[in-house]
Protein backbone atom coordinates (compact mmCIF):
# COMPACT_ATOMS: atom_id res chain seq x y z
CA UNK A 1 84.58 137.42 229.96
CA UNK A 2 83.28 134.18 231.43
CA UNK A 3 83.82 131.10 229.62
CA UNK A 4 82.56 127.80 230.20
CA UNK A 5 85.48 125.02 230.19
CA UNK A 6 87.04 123.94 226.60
CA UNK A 7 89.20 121.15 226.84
CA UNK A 8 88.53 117.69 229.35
CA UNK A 9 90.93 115.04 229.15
CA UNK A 10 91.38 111.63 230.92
CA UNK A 11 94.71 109.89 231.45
CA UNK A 12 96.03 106.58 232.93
CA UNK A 13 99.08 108.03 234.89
CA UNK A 14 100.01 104.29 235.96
CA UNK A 15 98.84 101.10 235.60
CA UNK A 16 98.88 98.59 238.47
CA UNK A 17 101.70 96.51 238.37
CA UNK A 18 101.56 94.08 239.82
CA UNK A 19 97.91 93.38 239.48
CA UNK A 20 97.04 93.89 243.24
CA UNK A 21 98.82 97.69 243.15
CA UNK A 22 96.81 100.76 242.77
CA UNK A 23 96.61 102.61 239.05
CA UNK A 24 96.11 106.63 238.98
CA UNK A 25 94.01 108.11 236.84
CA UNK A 26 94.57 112.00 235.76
CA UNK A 27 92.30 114.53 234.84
CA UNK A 28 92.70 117.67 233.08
CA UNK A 29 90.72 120.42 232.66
CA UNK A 30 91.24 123.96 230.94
CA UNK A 31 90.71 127.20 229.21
CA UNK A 32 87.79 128.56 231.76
CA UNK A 33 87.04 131.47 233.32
CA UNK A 34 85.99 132.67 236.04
CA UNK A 35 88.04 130.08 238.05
CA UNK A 36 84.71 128.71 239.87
CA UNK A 37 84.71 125.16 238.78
CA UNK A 38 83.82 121.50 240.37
CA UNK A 39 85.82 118.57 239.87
CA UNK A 40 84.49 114.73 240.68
CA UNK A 41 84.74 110.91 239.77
CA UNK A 42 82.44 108.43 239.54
CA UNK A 43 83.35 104.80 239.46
CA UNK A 44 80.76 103.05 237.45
CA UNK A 45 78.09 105.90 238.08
CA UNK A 46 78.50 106.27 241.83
CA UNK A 47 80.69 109.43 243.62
CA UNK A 48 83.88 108.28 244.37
CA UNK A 49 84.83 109.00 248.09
CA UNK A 50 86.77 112.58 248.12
CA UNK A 51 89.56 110.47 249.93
CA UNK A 52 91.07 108.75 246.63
CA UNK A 53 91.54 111.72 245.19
CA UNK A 54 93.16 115.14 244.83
CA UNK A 55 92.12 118.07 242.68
CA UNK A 56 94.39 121.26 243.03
CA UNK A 57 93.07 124.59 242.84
CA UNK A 58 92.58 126.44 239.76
CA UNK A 59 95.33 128.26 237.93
CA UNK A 60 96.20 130.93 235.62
CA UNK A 61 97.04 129.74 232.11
CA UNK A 62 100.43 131.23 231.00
CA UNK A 63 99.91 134.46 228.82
CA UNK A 64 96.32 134.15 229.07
CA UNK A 65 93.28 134.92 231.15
CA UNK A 66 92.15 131.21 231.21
CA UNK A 67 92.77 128.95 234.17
CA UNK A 68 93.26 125.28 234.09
CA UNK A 69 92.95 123.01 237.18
CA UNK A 70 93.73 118.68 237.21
CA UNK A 71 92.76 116.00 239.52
CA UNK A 72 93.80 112.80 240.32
CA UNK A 73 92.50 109.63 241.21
CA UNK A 74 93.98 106.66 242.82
CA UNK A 75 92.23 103.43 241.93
CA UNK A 76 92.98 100.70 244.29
CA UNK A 77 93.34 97.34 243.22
CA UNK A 78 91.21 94.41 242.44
CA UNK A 79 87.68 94.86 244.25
CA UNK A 80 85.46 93.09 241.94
CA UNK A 81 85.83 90.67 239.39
CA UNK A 82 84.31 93.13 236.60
CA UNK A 83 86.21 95.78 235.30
CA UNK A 84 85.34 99.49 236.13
CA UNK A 85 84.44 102.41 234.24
CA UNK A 86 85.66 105.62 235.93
CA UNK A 87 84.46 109.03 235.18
CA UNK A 88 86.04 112.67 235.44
CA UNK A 89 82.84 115.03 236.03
CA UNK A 90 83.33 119.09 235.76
CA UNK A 91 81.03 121.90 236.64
CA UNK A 92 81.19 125.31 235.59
CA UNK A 93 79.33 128.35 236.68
CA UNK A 94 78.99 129.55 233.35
CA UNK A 95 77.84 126.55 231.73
CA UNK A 96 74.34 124.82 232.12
CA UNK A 97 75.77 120.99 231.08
CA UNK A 98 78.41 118.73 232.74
CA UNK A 99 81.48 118.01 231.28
CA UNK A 100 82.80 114.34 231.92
CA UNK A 101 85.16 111.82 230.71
CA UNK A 102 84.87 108.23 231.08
CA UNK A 103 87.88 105.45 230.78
CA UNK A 104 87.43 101.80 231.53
CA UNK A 105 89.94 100.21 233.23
CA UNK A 106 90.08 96.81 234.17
CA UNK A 107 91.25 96.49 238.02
CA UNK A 108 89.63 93.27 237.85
CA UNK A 109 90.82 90.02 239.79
CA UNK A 110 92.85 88.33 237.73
CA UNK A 111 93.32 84.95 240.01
CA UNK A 112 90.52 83.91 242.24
CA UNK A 113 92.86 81.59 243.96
CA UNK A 114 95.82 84.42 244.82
CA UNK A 115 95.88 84.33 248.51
CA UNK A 116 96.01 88.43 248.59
CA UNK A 117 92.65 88.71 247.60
CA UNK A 118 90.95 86.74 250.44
CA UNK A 119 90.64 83.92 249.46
CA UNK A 120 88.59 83.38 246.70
CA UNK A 121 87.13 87.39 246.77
CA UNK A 122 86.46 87.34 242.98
CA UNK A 123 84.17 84.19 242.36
CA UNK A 124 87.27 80.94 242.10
CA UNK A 125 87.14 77.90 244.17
C-alpha cells in the first residue's frame, strides 16, 4: 500500500569551526512507500545548487515495507553578513503537499576586518 512520507527531520551534523569552515546539515526522511520520492534544499527560499549536496537512494526499512532515504548538505562558510535559513523539501507521489524542514543557522561573518573574507566582504571598514 502506498504511503505518503511520516517522519522529516533536520540535523546540524557539524558546525563550522572555525567560523570560515563549512557546517553540514542532515536530512532524514522515512516510513514511505512506494520508494518514488524527491529530496531538495533551499537556502533562504531559493534551490540550492545540486552540487552541495548528496541524497542517497531510497532504502528498505528493516522488517518493514517502508523505505527511508537522507540527504546532506554542505553549507559553506560566511557569504553574507545575515544568517541563513536552510530548508529540507520532500515530494512524494502519493501525497498532494510538500514536506519541509527549516533550521536557521547563522554562517554569518563574524569579523568584517578578517583578511579571509576579502577584505571587508560583510559590511566593516
Amino acid at each position: 500500500a502506498a504511503q505518503a512520507p511520516v517522519r522529516l527531520s533536520l540535523n546540524l551534523l557539524a558546525s563550522s569551526d572555525p567560523p570560515e569552515a563549512a557546517s553540514w546539515l542532515l536530512c532524514e526522511v522515512s516510513d514511505f512507500s512506494p520508494p518514488n520520492i524527491l529530496l531538495m534544499w533551499l537556502e533562504d527560499q531559493r534551490e540550492v545548487n545540486t552540487s552541495w549536496f548528496a541524497t542517497t537512494h531510497p532504502t528498505p526499512q528493516p522488517g518493514s515495507t517502508m523505505f527511508w532515504a537522507w540527504s546532506v548538505l554542505r553549507v559553506p562558510g560566511p557569504t553574507s553578513p545575515q544568517p541563513a535559513t536552510y530548508t529540507c523539501v520532500v515530494s512524494h507521489e502519493d501525497s498532494r503537499t510538500l514536506l519541509n524542514a527549516s533550521r536557521s543557522l547563522d554562517v554569518s561573518c563574524k569579523s568584517p576586518l578578517d583578511p579571509g573574507l576579502g577584505g571587508g566582504l560583510c559590511g566593516g571598514p
